[in-house]
Protein backbone atom coordinates (compact mmCIF):
# COMPACT_ATOMS: atom_id res chain seq x y z
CA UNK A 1 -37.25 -4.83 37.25
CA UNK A 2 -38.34 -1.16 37.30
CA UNK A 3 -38.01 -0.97 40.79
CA UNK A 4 -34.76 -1.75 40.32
CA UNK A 5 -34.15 1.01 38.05
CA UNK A 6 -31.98 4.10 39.19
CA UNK A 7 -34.01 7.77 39.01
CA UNK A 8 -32.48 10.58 38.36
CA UNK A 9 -31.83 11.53 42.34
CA UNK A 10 -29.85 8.40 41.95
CA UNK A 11 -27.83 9.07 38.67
CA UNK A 12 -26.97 12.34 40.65
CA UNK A 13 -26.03 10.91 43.54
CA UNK A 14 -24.25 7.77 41.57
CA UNK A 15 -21.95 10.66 39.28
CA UNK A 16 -21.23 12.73 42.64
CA UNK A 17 -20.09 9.01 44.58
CA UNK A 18 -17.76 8.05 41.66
CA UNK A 19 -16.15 11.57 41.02
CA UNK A 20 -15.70 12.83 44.73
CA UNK A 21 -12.97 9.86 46.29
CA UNK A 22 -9.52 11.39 47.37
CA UNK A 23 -9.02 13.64 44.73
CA UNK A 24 -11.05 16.63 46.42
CA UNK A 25 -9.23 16.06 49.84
CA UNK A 26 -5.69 15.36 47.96
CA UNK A 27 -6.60 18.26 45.27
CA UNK A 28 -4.22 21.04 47.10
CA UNK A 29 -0.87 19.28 47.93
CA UNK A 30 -1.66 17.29 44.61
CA UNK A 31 -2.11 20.52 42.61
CA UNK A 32 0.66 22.89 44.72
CA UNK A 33 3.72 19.95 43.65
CA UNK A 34 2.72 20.83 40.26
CA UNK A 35 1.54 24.42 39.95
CA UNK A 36 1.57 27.80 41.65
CA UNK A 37 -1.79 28.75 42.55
CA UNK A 38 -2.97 31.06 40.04
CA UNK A 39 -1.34 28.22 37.66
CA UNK A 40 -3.16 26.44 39.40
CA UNK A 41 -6.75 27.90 38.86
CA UNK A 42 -6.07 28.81 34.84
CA UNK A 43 -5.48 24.82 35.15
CA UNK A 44 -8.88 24.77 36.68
CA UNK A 45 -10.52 26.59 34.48
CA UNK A 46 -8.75 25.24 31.17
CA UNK A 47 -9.48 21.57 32.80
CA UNK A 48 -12.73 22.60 33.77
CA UNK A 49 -14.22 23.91 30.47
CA UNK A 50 -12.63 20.65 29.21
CA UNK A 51 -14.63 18.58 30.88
CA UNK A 52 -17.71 20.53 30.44
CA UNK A 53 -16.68 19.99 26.83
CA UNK A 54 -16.84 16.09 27.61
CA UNK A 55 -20.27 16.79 29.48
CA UNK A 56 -22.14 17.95 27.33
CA UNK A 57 -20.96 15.34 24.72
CA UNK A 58 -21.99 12.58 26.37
CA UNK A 59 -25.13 14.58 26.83
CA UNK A 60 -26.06 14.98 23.34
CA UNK A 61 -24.58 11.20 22.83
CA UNK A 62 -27.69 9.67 25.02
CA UNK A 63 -30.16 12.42 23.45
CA UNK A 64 -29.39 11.31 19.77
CA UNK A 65 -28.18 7.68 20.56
CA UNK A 66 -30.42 6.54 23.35
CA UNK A 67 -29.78 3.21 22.16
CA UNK A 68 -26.24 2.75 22.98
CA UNK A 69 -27.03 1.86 26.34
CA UNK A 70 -22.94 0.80 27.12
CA UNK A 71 -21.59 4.22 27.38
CA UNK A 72 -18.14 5.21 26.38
CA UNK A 73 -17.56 1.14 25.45
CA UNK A 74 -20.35 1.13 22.70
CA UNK A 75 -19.68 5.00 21.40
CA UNK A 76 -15.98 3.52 20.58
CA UNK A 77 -17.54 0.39 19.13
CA UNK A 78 -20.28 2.33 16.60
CA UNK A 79 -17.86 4.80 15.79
CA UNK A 80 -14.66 2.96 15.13
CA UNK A 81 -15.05 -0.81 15.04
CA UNK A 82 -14.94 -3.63 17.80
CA UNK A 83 -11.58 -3.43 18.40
CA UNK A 84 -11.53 0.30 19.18
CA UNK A 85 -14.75 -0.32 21.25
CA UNK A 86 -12.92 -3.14 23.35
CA UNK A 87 -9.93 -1.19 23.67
CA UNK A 88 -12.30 2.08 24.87
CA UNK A 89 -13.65 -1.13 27.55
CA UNK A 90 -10.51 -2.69 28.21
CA UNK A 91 -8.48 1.34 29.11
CA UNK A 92 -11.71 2.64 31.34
CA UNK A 93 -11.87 -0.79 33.05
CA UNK A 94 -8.48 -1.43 34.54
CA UNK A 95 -7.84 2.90 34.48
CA UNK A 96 -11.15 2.09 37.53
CA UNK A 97 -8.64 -0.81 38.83
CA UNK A 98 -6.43 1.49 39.08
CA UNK A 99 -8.05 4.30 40.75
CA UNK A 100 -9.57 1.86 43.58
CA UNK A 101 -6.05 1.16 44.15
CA UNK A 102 -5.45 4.52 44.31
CA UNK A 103 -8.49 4.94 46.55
CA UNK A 104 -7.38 2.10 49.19
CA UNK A 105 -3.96 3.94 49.58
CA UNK A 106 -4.97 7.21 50.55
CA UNK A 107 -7.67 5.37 52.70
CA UNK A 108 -4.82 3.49 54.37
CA UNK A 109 -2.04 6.87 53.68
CA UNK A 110 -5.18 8.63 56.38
CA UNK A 111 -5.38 6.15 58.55
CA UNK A 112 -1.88 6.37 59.30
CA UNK A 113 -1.88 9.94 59.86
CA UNK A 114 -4.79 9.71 62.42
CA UNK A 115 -3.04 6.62 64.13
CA UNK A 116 0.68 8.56 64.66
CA UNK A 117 3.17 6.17 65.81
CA UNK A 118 2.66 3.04 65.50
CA UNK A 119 1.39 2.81 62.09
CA UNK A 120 -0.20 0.41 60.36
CA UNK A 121 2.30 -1.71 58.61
CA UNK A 122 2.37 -2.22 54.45
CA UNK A 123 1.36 -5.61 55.32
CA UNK A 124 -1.65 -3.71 57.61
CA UNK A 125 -2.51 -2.29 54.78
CA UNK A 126 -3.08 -4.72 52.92
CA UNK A 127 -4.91 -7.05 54.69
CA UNK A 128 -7.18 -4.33 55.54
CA UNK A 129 -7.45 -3.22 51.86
CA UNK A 130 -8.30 -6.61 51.17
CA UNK A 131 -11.19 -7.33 53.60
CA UNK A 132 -12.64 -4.20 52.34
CA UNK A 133 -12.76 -5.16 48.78
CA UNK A 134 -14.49 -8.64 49.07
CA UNK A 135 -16.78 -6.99 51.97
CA UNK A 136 -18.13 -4.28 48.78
CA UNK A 137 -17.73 -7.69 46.22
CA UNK A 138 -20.30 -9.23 48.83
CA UNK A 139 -22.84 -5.72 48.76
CA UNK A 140 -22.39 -5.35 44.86
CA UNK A 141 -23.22 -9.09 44.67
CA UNK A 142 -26.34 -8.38 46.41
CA UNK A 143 -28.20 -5.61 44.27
CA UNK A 144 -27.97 -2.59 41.77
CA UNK A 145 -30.67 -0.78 44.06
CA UNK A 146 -29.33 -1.36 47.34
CA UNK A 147 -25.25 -0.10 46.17
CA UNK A 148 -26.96 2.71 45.20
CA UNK A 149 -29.10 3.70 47.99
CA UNK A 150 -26.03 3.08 49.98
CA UNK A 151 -24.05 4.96 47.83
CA UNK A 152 -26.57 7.92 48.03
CA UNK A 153 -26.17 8.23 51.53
CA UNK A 154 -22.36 8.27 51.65
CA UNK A 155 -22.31 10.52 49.43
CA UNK A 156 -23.82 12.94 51.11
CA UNK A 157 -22.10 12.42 54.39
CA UNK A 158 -18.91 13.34 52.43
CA UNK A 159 -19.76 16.80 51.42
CA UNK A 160 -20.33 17.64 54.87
CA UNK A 161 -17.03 17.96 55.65
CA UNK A 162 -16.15 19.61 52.75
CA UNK A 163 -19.04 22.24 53.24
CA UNK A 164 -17.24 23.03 56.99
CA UNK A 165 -13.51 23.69 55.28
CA UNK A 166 -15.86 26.51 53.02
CA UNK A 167 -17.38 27.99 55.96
CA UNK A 168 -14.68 27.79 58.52
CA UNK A 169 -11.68 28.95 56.24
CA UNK A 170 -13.15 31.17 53.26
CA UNK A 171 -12.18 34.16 56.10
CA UNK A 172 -8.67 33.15 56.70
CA UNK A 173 -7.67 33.12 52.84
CA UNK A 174 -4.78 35.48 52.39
CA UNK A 175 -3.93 37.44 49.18
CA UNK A 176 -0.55 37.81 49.74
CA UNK A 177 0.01 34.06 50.37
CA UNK A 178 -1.97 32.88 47.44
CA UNK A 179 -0.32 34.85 44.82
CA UNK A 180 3.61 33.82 44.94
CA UNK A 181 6.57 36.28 43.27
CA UNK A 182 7.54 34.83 40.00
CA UNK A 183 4.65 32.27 39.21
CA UNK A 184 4.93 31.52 35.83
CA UNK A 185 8.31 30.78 36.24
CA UNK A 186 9.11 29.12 39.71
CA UNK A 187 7.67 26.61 41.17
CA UNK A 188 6.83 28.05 44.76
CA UNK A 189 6.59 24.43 46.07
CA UNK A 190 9.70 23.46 45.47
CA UNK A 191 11.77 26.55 44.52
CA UNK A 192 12.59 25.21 40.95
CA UNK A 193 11.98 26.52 37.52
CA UNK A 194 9.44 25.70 36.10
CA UNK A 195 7.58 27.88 33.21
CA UNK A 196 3.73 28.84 33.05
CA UNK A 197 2.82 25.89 30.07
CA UNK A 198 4.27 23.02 31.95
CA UNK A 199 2.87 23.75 35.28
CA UNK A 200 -0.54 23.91 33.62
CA UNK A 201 0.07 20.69 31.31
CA UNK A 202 1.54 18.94 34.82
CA UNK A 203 -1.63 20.00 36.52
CA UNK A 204 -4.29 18.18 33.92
CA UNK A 205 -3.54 15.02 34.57
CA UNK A 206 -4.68 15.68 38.62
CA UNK A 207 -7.89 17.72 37.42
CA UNK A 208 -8.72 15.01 35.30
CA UNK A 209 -8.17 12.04 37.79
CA UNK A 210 -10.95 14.48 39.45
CA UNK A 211 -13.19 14.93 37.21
CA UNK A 212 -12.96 10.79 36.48
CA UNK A 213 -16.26 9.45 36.94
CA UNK A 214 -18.38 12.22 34.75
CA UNK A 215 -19.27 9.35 32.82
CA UNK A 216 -20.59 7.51 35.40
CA UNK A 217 -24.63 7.34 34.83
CA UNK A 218 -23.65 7.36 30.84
CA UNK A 219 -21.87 3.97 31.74
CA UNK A 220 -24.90 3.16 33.54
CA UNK A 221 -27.59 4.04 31.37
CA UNK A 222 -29.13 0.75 30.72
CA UNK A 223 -29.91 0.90 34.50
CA UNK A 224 -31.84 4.16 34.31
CA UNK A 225 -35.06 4.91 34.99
CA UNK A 226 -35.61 7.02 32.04
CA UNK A 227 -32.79 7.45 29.35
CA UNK A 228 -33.10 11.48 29.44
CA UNK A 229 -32.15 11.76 32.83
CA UNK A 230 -28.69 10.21 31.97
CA UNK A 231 -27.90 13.15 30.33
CA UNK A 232 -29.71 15.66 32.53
CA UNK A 233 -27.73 13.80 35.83
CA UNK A 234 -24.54 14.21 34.28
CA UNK A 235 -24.71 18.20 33.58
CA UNK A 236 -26.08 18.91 37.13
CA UNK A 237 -23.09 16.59 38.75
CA UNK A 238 -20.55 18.09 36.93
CA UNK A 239 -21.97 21.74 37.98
CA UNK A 240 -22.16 20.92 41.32
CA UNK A 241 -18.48 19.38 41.61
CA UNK A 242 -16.85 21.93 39.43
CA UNK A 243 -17.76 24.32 41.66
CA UNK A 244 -16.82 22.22 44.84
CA UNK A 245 -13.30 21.10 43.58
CA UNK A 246 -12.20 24.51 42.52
CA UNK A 247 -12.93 26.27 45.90
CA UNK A 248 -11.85 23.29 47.87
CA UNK A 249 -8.56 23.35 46.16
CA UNK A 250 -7.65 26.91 45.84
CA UNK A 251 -8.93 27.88 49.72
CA UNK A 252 -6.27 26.17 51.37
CA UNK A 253 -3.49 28.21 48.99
CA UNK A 254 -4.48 31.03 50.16
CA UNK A 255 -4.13 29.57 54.25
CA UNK A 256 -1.10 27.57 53.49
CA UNK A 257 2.47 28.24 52.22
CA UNK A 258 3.03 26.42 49.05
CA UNK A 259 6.21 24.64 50.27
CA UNK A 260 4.51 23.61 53.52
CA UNK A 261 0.95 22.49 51.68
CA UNK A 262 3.06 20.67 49.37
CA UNK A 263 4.44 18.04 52.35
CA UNK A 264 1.03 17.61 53.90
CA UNK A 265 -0.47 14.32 54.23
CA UNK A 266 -3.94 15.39 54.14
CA UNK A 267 -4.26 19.38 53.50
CA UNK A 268 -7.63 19.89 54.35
CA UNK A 269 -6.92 18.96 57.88
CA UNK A 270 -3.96 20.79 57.83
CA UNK A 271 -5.73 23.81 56.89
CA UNK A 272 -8.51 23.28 59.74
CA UNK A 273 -5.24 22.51 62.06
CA UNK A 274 -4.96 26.77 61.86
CA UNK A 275 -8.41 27.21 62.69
CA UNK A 276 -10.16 28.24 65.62
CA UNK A 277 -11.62 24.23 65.63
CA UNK A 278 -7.88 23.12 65.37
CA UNK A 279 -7.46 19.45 65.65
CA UNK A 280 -11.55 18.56 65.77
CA UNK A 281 -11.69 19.83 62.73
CA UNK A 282 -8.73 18.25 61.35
CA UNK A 283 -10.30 14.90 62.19
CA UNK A 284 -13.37 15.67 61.06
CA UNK A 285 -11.81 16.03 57.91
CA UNK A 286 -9.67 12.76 58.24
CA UNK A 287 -13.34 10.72 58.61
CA UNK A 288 -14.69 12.90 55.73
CA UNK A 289 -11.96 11.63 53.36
CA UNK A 290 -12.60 7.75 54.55
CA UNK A 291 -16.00 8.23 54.13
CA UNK A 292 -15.59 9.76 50.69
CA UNK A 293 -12.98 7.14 49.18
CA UNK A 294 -14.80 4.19 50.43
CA UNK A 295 -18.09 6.03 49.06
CA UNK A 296 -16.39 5.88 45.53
CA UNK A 297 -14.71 2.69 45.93
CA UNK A 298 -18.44 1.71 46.27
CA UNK A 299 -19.39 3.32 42.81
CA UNK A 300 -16.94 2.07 41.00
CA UNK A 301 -17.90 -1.46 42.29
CA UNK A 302 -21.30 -0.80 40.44
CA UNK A 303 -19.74 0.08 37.32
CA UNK A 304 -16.65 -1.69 36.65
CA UNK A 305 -18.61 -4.77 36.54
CA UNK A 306 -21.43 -3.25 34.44
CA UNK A 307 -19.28 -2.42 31.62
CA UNK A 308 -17.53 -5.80 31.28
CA UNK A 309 -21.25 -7.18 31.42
CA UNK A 310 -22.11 -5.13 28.57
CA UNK A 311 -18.92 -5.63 26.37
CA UNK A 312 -19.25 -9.50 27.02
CA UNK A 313 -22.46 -9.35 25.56
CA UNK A 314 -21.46 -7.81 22.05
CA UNK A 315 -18.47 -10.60 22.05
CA UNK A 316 -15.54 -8.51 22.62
CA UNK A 317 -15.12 -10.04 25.92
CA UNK A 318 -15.30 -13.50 27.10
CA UNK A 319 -19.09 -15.10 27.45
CA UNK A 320 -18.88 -16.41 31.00
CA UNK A 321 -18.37 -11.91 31.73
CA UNK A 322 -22.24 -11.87 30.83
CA UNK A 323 -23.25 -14.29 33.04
CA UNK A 324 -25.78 -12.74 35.79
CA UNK A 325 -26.92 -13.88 39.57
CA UNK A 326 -30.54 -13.80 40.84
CA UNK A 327 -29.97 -9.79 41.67
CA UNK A 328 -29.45 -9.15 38.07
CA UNK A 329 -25.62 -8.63 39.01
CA UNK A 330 -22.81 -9.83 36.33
CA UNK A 331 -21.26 -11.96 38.93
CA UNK A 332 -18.50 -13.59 37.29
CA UNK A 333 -17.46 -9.74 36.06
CA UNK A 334 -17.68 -8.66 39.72
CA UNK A 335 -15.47 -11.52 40.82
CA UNK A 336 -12.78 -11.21 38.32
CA UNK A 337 -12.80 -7.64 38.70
CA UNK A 338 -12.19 -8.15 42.73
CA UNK A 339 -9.70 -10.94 42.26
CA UNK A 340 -7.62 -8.36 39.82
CA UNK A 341 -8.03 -5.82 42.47
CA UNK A 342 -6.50 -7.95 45.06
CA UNK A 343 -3.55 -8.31 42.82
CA UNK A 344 -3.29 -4.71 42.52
CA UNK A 345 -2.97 -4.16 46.16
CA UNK A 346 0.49 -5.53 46.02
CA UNK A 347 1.55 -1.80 46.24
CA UNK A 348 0.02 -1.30 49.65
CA UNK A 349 3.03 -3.33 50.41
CA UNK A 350 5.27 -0.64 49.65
CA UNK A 351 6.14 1.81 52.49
CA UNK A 352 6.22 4.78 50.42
CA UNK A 353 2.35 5.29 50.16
CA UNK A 354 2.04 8.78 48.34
CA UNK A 355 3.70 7.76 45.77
CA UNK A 356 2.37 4.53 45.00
CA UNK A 357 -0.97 6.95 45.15
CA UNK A 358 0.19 9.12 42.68
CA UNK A 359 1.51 6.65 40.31
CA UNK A 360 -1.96 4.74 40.55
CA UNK A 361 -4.32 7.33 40.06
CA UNK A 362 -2.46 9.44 37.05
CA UNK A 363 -2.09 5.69 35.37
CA UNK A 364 -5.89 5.71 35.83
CA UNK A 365 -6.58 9.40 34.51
CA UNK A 366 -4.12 8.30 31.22
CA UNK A 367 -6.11 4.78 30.72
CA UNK A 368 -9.58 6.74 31.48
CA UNK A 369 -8.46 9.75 28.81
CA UNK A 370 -8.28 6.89 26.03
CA UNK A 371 -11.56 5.81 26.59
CA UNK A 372 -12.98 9.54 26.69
CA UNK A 373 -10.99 10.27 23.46
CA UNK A 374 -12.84 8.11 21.60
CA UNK A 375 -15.96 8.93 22.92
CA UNK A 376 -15.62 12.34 22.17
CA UNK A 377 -14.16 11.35 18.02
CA UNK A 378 -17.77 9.38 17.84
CA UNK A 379 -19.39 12.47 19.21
CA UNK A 380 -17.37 14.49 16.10
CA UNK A 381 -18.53 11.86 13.86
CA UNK A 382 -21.98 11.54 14.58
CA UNK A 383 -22.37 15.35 14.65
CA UNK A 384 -20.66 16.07 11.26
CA UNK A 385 -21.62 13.06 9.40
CA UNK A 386 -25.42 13.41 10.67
CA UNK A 387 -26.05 16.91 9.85
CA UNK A 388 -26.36 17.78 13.95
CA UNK A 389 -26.20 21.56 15.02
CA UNK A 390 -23.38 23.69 15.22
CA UNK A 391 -23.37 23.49 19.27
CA UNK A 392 -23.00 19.89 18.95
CA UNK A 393 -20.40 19.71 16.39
CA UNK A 394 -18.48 22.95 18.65
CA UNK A 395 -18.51 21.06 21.77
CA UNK A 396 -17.39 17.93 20.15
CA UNK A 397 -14.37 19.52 18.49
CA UNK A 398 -13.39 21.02 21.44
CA UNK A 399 -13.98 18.13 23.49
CA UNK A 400 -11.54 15.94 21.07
CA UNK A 401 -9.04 18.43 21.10
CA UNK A 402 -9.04 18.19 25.23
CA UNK A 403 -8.83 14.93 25.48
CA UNK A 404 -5.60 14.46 23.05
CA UNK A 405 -3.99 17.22 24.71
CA UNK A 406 -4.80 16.07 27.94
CA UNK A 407 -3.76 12.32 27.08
CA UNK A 408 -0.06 13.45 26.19
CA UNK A 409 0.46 16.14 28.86
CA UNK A 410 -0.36 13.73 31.69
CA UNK A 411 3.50 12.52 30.72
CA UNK A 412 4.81 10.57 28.31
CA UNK A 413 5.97 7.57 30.08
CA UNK A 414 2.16 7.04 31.14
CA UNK A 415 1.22 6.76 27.95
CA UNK A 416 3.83 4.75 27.22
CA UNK A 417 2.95 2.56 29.85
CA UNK A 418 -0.90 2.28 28.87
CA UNK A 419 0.35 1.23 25.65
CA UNK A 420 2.04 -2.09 27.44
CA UNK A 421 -1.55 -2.11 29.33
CA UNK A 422 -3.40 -2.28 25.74
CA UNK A 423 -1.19 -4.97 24.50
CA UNK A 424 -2.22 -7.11 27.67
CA UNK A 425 -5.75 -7.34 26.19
CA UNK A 426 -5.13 -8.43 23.00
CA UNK A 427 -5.48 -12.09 24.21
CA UNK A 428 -9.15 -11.30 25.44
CA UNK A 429 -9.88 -9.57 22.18
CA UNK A 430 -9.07 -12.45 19.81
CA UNK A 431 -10.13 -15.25 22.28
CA UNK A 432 -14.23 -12.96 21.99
CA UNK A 433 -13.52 -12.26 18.13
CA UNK A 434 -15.36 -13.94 15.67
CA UNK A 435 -13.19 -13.04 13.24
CA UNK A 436 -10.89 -10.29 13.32
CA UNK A 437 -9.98 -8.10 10.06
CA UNK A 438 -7.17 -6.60 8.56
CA UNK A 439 -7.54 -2.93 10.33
CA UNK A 440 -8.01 -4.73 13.67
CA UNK A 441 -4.30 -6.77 13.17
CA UNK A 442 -2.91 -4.08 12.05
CA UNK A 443 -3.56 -1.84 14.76
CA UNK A 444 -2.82 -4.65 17.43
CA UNK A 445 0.39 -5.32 15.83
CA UNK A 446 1.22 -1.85 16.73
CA UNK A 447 -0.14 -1.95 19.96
CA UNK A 448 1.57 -4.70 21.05
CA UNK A 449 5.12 -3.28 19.50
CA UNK A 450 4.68 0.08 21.69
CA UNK A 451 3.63 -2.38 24.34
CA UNK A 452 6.79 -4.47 24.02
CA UNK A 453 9.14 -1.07 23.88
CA UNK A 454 7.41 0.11 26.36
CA UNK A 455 8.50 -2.63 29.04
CA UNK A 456 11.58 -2.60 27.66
CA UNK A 457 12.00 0.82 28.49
CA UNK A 458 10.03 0.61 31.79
CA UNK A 459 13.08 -2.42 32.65
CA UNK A 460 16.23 -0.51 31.29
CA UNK A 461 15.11 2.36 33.70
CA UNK A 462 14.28 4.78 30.97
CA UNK A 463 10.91 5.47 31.77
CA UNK A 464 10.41 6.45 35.11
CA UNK A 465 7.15 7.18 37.31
């Protein structure tokens, strides 16, 4: 089996797959409909220290807990109980459901744009998204190694492309269109007011959906090589794409007016539209971003499975989810977690592609922030209640208080909404329960009360997305 193993080019390469889908290409029209630019990098760099925050928790996590081999799943679990550790599964696992949905839109939202008139219909779309998820069910099904060699390569074919916007447009950034009059109080986008606090709490829940995916070899561990390198791959990705997403993102405000980066369907072609490479570029771009999305779409097929596998086999999930094939893979995860996929894609259906994308991937960052606030609350514990450092106990603080304030400021009716998403997995929990006691009803009574409000909210028209 240790040839099997991932090393830590892998892990690298793994992290860097799962974190760099749309979001990069998407990260300027996503970020300019929320914030002005210099909103927009103080959202960066608030976001970004954040996450480095999270980093560097998980870090010390697999230095002092090597053991917990199941990631952000088992740091729930030791820290807080089974029911907070399936609940830590259950969020991450259909927040990745989500963003693959999210994925296969833009895909499809790209596609469209490079085909002009006629487009690929909704129902196009998703046949097509649907022969591409059982074609990466049928890879996954095949081997850890292989994903992951592919996955390697892809992911380096889609920071080419980003590499050219650097070098082609870092000389055409303009001063004077970056920084618009009156940015902490109107939004240049869209010409409305909007003050300095919410643009920045608007713009978290896009640098998270980012940065979703730091967690990646953490999630993975059990497949590593050599436990330290879990840690040491995560640090080194989330250098590398910190530094990639925030001059990828704030180049093109700088090229682009805000109101006229905000309606573009992919912005980094846009931007190399105005370029001396004009439309080449443009479509060099386009491929970049297909290349990228289905190069994450393929790391998430490695790990959504995984983490069912390893939930299933501490009983918080159903046994048959720990059943394995002959390549080691959890198959009957990997086919559930396709055929809930295919569901999913119901919203390729609808014509209005951006904003089913939008919907799907902040429902994904909101799901995904659960599962890192409780990660980060075992980090707290473990550092406090263990006697660790004070850098440890610092970065775990601070990563807690990021993840609570990022939860609620990705909007309320999300969170509402992944409340109703929680109460859906309350069957699983108590059909894998041995026995469940009094803290765990309690808290799924509540659950499934918010969960209940919630839909009747969502129906009555209350809660809008």
């Amino acid at each position: 089996m240790k040839d099997k193993k991932l090393n830590l080019f892998l892990l690298i390469t793994l992290i860097i797959g799962t974190i760099i889908g749309g979001g990069i290409f998407n990260s300027p029209t996503d970020l300019i409909l929320k914030s002005n630019p210099l909103a927009a990098v103080l959202a960066w760099l608030l976001g970004g220290f954040g996450v480095l925050m999270l980093t560097l928790v998980f870090y010390e996590l697999s230095v002092h807990k090597p053991e917990l081999t199941g990631g952000i799943y088992t740091y729930a679990k030791q820290g807080f109980g089974n029911y907070a550790g399936f609940n830590s599964f259950w969020g991450y696992w259909i927040g990745s459901i989500f963003g693959n949905i999210a994925f296969i839109t833009l895909f499809f939202k790209t596609v469209n744009s490079m085909l002009g008139s006629p487009q690929l219909s909704p129902l196009g779309c998703f046949i097509g998204g649907s022969i591409i998820i059982w074609l990466y069910a049928l890879i996954a099904w095949r081997g850890i190694k292989g994903a992951s060699i592919l996955n390697a390569v892809i992911t380096i074919a889609k920071i080419l492309p980003l590499l050219l916007v650097v070098v082609v447009c870092i000389g055409l950034f303009h001063w004077g269109t970056f920084t618009v009059p009156h940015w902490t109080t109107i939004l240049a986008s869209t010409h409305q007011p909007v003050a300095l606090p919410h643009q920045l709490g608007a713009a978290m829940s896009t640098i998270v959906w980012c940065f979703v995916g730091i967690e990646a070899a953490v999630s993975m561990s059990r497949r590593a090589k050599k436990p330290a390198d879990v840690g040491l791959a995560t640090v080194i990705s989330f250098v590398i794409v910190l530094i990639l997403y925030i001059v990828i993102s704030v180049i093109p405000m700088g090229i682009l007016p805000a109101d006229r980066l905000a309606k573009a369907a992919v912005p980094l072609a846009t931007v190399l539209e105005a370029t001396p490479i004009g439309m080449v570029g443009a479509d060099i771009i386009k491929i970049g971003l297909l290349i990228s999305l289905l190069g994450a779409l393929l790391s998430w097929y490695m790990i959504g499975p995984e983490i069912a596998y390893v939930t299933s086999m501490d009983h918080d999930m159903p046994r048959p989810f720990s059943l394995v094939n002959k390549h080691d893979i959890p198959g009957f995860s990997l086919i559930v977690y396709t055929l809930l996929m295919q569901v999913f894609l119901v919203v390729l259906l609808v014509p209005q592609l951006q904003k089913a994308y939008t919907i799907a991937y902040t429902l994904a960052a909101a799901m995904t922030l659960v599962a890192y606030l409780l990660s980060a609350l075992y980090g707290l514990k473990v550092a406090f209640c263990e006697g660790q450092g004070i850098f440890f106990k610092t970065v775990a603080l601070l990563a807690s208080v990021y993840s609570a304030y990022t939860l609620f400021a990705s909007g309320i009716e999300y969170v509402f909404a992944s409340a109703l998403i929680f109460a859906l997995g309350i069957p699983l929990f108590i059909k894998s329960a041995n026995q469940l006691n009094h803290r765990e009803r309690v808290a799924m009574v509540i659950i499934a009360v918010l969960g209940v409000a919630a839909l009747i909210l969502i129906l009555a028209g209350k809660i809008k997305f």
